[in-house]
PDB file of N, CA and C in Angstrom:
ATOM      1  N   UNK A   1       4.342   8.254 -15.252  1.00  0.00           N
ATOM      2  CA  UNK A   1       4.775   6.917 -14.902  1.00  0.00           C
ATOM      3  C   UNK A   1       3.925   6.385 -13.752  1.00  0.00           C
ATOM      4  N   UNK A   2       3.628   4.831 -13.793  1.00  0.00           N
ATOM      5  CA  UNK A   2       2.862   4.709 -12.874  1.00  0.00           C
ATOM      6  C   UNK A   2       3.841   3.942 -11.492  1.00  0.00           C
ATOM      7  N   UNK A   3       3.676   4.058 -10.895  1.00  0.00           N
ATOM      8  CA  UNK A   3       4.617   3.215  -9.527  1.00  0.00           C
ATOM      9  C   UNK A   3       3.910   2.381  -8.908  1.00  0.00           C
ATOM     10  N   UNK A   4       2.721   2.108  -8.679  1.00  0.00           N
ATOM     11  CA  UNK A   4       2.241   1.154  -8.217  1.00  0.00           C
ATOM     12  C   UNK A   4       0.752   1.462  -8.012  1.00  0.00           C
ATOM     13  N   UNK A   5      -0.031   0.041  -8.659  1.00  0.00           N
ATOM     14  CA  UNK A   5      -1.364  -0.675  -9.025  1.00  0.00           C
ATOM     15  C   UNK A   5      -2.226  -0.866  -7.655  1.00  0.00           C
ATOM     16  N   UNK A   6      -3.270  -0.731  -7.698  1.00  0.00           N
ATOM     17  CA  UNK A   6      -4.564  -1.104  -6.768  1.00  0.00           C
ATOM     18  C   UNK A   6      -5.727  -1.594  -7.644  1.00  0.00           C
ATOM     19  N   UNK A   7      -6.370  -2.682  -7.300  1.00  0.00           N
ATOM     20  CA  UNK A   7      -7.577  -3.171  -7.544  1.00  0.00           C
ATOM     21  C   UNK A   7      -8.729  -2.619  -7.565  1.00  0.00           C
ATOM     22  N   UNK A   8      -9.157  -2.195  -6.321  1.00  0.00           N
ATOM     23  CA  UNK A   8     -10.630  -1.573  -5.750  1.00  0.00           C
ATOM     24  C   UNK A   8      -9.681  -0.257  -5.330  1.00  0.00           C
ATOM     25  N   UNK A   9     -10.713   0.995  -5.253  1.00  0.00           N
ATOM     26  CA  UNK A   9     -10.718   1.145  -4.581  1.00  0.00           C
ATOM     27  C   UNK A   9     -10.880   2.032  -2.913  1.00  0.00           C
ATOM     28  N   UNK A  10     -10.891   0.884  -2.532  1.00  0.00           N
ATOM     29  CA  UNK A  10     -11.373   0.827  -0.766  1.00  0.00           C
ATOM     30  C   UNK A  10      -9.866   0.108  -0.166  1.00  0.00           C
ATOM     31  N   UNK A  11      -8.786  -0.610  -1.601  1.00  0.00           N
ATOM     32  CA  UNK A  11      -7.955  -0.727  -1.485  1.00  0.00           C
ATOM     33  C   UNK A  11      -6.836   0.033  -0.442  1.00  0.00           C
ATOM     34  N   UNK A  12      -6.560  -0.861   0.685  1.00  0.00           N
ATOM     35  CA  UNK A  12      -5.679   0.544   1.715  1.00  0.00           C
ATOM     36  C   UNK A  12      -3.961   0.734   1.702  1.00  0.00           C
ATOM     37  N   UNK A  13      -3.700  -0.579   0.852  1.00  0.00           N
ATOM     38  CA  UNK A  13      -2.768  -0.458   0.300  1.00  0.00           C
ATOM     39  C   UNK A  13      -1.996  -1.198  -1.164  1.00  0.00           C
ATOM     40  N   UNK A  14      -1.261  -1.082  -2.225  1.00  0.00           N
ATOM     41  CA  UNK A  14      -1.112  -0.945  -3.514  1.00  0.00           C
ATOM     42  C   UNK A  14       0.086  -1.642  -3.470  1.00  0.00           C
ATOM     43  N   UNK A  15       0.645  -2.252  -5.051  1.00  0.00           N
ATOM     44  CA  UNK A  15       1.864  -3.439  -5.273  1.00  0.00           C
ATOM     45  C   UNK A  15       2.830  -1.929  -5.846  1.00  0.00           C
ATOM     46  N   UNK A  16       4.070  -2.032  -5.333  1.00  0.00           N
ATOM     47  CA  UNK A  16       5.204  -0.681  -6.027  1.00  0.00           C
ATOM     48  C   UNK A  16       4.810  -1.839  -7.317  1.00  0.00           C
ATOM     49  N   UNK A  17       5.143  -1.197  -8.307  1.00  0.00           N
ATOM     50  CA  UNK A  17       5.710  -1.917  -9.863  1.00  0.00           C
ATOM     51  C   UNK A  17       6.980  -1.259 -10.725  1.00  0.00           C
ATOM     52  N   UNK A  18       7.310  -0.373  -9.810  1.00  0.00           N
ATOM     53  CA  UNK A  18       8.878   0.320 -10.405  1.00  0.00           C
ATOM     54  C   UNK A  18       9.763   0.215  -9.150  1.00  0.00           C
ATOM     55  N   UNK A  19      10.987   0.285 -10.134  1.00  0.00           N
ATOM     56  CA  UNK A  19      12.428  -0.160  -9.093  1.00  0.00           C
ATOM     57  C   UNK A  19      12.254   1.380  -8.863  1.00  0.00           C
ATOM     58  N   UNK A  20      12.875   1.548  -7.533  1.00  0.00           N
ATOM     59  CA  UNK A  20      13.872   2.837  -7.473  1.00  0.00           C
ATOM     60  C   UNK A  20      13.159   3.987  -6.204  1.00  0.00           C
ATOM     61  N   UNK A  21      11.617   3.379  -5.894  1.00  0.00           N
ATOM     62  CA  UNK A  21      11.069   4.079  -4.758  1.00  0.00           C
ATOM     63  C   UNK A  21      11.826   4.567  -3.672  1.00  0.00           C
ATOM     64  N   UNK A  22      11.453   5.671  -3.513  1.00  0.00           N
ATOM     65  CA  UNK A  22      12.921   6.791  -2.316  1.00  0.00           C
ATOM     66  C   UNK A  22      11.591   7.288  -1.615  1.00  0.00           C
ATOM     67  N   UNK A  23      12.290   7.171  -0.408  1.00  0.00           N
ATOM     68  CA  UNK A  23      11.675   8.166   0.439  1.00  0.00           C
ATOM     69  C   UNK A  23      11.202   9.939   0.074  1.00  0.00           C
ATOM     70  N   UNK A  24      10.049   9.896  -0.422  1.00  0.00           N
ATOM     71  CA  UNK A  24       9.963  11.428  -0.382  1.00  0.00           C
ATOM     72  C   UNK A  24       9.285  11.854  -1.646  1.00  0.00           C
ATOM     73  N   UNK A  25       9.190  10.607  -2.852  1.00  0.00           N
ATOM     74  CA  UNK A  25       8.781  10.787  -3.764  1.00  0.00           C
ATOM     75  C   UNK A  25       7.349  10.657  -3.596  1.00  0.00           C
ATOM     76  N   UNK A  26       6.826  10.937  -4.783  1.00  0.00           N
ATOM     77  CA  UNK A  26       5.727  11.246  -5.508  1.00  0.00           C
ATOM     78  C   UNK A  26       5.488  10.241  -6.052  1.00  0.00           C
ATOM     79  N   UNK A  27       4.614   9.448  -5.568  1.00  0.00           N
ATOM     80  CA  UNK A  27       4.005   8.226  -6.105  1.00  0.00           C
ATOM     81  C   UNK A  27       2.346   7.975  -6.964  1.00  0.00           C
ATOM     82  N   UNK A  28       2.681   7.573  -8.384  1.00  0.00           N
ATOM     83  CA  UNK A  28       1.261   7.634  -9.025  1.00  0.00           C
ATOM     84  C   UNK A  28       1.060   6.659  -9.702  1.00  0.00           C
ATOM     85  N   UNK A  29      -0.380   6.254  -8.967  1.00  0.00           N
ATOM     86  CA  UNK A  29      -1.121   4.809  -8.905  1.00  0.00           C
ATOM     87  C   UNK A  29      -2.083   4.976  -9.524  1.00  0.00           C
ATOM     88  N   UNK A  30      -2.392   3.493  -9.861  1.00  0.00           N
ATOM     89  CA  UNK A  30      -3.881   3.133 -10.695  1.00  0.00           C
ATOM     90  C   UNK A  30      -4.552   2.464 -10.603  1.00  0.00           C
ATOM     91  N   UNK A  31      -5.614   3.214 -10.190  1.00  0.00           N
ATOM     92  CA  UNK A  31      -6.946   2.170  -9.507  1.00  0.00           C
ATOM     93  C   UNK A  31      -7.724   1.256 -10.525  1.00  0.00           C
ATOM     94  N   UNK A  32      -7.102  -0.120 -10.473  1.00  0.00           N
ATOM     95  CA  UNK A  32      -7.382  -0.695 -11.699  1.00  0.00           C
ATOM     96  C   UNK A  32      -8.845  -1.129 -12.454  1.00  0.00           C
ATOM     97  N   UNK A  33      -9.776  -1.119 -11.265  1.00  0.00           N
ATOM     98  CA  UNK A  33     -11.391  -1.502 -11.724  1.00  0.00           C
ATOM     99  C   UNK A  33     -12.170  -0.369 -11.933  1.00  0.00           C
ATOM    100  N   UNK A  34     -11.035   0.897 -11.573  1.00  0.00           N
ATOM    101  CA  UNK A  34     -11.811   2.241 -11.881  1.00  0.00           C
ATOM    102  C   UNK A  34     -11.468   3.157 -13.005  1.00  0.00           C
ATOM    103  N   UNK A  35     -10.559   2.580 -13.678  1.00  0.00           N
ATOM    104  CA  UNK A  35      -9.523   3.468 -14.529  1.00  0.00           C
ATOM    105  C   UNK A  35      -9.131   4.658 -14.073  1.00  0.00           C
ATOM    106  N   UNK A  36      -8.726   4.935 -12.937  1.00  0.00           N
ATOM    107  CA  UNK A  36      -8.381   6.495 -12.261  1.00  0.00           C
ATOM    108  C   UNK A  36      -6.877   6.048 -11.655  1.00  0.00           C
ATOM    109  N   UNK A  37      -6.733   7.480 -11.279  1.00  0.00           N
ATOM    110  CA  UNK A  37      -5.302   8.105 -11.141  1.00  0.00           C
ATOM    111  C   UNK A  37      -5.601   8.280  -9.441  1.00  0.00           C
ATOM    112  N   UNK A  38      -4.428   7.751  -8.719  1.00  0.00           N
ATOM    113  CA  UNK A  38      -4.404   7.988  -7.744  1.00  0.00           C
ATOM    114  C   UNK A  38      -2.968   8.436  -6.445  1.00  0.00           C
ATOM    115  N   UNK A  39      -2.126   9.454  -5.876  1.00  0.00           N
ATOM    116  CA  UNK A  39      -0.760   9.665  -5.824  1.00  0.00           C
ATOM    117  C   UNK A  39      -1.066   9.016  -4.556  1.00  0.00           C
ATOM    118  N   UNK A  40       0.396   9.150  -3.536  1.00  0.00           N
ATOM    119  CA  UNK A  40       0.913   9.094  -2.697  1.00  0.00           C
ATOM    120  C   UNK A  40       2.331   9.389  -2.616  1.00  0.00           C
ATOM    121  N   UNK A  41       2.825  10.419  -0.930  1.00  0.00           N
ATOM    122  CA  UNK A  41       4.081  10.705  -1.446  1.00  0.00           C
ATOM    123  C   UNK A  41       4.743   9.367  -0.052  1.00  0.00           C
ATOM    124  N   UNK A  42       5.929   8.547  -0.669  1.00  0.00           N
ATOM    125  CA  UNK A  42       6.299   7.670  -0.301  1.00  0.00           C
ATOM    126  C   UNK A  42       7.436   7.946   1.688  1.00  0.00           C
ATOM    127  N   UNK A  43       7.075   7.342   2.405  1.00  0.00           N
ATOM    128  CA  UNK A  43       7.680   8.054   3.903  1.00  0.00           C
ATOM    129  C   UNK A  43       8.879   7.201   3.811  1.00  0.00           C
ATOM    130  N   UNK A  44       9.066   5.769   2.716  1.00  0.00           N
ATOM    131  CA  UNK A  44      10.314   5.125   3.023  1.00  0.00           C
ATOM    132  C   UNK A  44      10.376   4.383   1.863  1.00  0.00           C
ATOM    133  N   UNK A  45      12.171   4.133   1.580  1.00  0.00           N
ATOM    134  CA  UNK A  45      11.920   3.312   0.218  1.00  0.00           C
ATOM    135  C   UNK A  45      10.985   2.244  -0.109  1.00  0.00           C
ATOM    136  N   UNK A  46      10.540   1.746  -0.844  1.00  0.00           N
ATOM    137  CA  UNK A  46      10.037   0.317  -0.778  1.00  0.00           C
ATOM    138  C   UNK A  46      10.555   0.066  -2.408  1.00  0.00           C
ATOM    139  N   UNK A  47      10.684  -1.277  -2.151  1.00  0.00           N
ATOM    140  CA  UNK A  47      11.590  -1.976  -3.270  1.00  0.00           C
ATOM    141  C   UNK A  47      10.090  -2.849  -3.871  1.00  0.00           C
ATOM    142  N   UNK A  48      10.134  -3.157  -5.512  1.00  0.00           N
ATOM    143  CA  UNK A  48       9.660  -3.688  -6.121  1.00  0.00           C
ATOM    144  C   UNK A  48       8.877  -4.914  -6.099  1.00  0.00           C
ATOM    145  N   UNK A  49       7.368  -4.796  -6.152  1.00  0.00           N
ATOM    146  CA  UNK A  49       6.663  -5.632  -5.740  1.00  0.00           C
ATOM    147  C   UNK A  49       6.199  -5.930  -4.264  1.00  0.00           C
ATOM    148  N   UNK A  50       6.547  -5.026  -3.210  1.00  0.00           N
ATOM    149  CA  UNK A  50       6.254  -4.765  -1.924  1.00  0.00           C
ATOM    150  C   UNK A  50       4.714  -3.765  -1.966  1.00  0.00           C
ATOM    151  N   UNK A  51       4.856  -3.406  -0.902  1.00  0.00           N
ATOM    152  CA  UNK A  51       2.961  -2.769  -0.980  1.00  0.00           C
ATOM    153  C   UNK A  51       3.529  -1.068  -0.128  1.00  0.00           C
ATOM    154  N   UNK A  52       2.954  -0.524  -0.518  1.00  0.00           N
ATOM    155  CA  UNK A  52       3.012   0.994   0.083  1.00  0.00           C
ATOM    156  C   UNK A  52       1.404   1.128   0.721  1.00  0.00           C
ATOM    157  N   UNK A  53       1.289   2.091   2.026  1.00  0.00           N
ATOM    158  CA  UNK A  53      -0.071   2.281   2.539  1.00  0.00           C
ATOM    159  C   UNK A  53      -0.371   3.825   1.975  1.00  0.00           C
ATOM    160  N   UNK A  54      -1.839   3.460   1.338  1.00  0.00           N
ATOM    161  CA  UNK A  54      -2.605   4.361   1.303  1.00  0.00           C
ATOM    162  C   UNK A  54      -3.364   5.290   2.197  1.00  0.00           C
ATOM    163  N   UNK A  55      -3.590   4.483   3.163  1.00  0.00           N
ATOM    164  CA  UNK A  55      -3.884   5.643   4.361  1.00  0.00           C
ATOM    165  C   UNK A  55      -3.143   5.198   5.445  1.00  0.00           C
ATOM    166  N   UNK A  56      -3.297   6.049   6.437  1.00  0.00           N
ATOM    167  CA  UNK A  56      -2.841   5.761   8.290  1.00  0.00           C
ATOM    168  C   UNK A  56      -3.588   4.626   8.781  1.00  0.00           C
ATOM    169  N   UNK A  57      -3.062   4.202   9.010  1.00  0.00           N
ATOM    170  CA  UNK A  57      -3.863   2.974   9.959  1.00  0.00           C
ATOM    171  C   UNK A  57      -2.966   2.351  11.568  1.00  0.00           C
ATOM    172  N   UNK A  58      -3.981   1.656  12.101  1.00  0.00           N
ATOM    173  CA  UNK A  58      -3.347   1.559  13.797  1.00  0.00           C
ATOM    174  C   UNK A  58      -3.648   0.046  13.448  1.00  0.00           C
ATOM    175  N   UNK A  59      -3.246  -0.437  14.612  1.00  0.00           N
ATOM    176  CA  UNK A  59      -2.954  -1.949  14.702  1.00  0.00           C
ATOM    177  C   UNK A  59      -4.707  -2.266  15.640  1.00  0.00           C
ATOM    178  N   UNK A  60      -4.975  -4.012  14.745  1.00  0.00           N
ATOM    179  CA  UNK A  60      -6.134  -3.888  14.398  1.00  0.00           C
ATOM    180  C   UNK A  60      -7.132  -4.151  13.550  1.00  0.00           C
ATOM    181  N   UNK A  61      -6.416  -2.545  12.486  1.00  0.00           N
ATOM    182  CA  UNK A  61      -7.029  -2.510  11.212  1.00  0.00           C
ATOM    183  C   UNK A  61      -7.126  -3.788  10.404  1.00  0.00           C
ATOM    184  N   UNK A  62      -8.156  -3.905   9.394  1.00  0.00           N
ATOM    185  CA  UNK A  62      -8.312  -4.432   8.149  1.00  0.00           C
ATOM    186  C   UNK A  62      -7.400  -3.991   7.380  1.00  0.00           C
ATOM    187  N   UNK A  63      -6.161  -4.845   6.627  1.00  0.00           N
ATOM    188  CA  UNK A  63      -5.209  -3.939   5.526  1.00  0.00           C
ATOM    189  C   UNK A  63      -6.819  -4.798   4.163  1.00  0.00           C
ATOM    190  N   UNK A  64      -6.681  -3.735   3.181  1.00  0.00           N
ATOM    191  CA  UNK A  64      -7.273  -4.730   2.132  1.00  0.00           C
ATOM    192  C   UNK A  64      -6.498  -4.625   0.859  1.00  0.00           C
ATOM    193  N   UNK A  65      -6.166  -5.477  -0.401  1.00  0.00           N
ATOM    194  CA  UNK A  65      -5.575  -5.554  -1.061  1.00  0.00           C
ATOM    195  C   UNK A  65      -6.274  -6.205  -2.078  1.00  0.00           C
ATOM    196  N   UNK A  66      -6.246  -5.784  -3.394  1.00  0.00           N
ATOM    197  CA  UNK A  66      -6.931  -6.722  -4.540  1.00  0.00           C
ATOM    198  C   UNK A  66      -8.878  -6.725  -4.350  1.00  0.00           C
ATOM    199  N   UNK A  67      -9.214  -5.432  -3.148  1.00  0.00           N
ATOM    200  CA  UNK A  67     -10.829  -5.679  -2.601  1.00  0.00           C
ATOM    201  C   UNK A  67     -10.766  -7.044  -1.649  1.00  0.00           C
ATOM    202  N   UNK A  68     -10.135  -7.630  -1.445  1.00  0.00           N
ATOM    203  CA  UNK A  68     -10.426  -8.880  -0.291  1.00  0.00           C
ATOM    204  C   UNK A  68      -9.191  -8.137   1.046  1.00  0.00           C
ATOM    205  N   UNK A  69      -9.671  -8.483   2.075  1.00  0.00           N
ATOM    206  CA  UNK A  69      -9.114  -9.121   3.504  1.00  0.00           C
ATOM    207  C   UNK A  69      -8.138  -9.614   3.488  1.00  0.00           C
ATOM    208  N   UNK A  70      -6.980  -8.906   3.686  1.00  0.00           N
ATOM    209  CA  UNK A  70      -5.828  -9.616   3.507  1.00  0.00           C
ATOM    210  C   UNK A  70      -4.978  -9.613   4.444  1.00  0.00           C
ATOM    211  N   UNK A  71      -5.627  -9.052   5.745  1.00  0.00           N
ATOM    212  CA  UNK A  71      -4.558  -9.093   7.122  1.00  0.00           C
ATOM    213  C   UNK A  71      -4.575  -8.336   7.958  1.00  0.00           C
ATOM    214  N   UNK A  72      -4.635  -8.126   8.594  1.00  0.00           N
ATOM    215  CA  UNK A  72      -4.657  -6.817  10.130  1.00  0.00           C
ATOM    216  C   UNK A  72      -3.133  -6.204  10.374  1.00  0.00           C
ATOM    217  N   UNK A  73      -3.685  -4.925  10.581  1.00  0.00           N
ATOM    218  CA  UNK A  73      -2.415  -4.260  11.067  1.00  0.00           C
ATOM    219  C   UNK A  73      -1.434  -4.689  12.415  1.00  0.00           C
ATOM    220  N   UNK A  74      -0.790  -4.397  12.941  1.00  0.00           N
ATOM    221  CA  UNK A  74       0.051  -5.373  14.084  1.00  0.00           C
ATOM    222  C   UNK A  74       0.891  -4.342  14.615  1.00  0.00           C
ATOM    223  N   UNK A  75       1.347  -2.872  13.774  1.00  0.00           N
ATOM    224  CA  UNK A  75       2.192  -1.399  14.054  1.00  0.00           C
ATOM    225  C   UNK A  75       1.603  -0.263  13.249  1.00  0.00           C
ATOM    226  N   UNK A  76       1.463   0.531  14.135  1.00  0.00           N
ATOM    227  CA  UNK A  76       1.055   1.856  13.456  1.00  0.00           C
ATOM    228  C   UNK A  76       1.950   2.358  11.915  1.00  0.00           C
ATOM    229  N   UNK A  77       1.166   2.236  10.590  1.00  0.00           N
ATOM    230  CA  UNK A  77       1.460   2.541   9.565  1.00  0.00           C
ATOM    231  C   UNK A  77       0.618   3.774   9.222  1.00  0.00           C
ATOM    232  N   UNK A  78       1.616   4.301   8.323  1.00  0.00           N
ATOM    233  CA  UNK A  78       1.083   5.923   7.679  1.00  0.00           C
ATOM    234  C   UNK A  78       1.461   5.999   6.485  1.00  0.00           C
ATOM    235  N   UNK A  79       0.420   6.314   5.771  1.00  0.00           N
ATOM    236  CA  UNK A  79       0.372   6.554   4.421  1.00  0.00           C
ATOM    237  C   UNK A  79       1.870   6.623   3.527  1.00  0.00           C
ATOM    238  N   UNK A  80       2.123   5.961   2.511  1.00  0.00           N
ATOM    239  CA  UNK A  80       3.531   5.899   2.331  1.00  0.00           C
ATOM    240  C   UNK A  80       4.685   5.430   2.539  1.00  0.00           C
ATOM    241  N   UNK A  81       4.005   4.891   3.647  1.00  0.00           N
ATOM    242  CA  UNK A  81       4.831   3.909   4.417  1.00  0.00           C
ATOM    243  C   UNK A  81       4.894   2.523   3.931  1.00  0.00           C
ATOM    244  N   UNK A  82       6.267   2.182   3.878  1.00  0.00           N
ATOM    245  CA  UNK A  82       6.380   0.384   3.489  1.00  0.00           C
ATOM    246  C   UNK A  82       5.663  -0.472   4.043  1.00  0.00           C
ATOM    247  N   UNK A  83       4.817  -1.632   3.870  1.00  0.00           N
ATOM    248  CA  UNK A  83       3.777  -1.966   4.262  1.00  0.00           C
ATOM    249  C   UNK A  83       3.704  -3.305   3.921  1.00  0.00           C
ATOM    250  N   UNK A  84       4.759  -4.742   5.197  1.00  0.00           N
ATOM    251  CA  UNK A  84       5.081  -5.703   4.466  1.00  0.00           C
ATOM    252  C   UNK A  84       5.181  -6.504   6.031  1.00  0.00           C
ATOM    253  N   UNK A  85       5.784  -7.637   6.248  1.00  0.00           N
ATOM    254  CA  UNK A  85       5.550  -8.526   7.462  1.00  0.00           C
ATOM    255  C   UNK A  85       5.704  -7.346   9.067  1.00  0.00           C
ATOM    256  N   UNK A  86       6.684  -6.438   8.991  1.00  0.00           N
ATOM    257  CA  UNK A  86       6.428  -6.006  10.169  1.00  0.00           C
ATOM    258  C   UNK A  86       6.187  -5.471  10.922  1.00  0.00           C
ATOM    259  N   UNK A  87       4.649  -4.844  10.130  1.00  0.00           N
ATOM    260  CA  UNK A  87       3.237  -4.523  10.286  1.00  0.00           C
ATOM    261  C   UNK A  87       2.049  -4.829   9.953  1.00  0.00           C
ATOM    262  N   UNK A  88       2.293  -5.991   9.086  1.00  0.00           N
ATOM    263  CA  UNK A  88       0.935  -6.221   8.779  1.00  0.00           C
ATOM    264  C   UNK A  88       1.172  -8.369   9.045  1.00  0.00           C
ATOM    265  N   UNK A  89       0.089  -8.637   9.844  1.00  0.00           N
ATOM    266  CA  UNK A  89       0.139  -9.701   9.770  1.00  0.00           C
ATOM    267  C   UNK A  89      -0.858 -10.905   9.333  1.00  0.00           C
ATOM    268  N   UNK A  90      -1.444 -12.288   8.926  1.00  0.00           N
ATOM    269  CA  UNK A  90      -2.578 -12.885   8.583  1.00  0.00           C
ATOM    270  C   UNK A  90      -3.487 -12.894   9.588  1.00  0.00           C
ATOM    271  N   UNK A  91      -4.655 -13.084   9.692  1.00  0.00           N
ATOM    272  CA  UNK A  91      -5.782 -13.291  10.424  1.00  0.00           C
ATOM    273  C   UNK A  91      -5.680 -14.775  10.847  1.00  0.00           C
ATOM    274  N   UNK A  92      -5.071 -15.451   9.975  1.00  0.00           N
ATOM    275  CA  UNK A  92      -5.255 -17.160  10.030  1.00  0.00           C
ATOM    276  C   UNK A  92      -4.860 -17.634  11.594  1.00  0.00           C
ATOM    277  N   UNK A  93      -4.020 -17.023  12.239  1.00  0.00           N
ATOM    278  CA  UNK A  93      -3.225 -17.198  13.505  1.00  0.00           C
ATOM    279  C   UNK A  93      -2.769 -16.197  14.048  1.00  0.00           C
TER     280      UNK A  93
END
């Protein structure tokens, strides 16, 4: 089963696409421009259509999503970790 999609990747973090993400599971993704298989085990629920992090990152960081720039980190996130406004914020402001 797959749980959640990535574009590129250099992608640092991925869309869940299944209900039911728990802390602790075993998460397996698909790197969509590469046709490959890629896991992560999840540090907190995340609910459907939210983003999970692929790696550790500090505030700062480049998050990237879809291969584009999609926002800087703002709180220390770790792999697995839910990965949605309150840690990651726009560049625009």
């Amino acid at each position: 089963m797959i749980h959640f999609v990535l574009h590129d990747a250099k992608d640092t973090v991925a869309v869940v696409v299944t209900e039911g993400v728990k802390a602790g599971m075993t998460l397996n993704g698909w790197i969509m421009d590469e046709d490959k298989a890629t896991q992560v085990v999840a540090r907190q629920d995340i609910p459907i259509g939210h983003k999970v992090a692929l790696k550790d990152m500090s505030p700062g960081d480049t998050v990237w999503k879809y291969g584009i720039d999609m926002g800087k980190v703002v709180a220390p996130i770790q792999a697995g970790e839910h990965a949605h406004v309150h840690n990651i914020k726009t560049k625009r402001w």
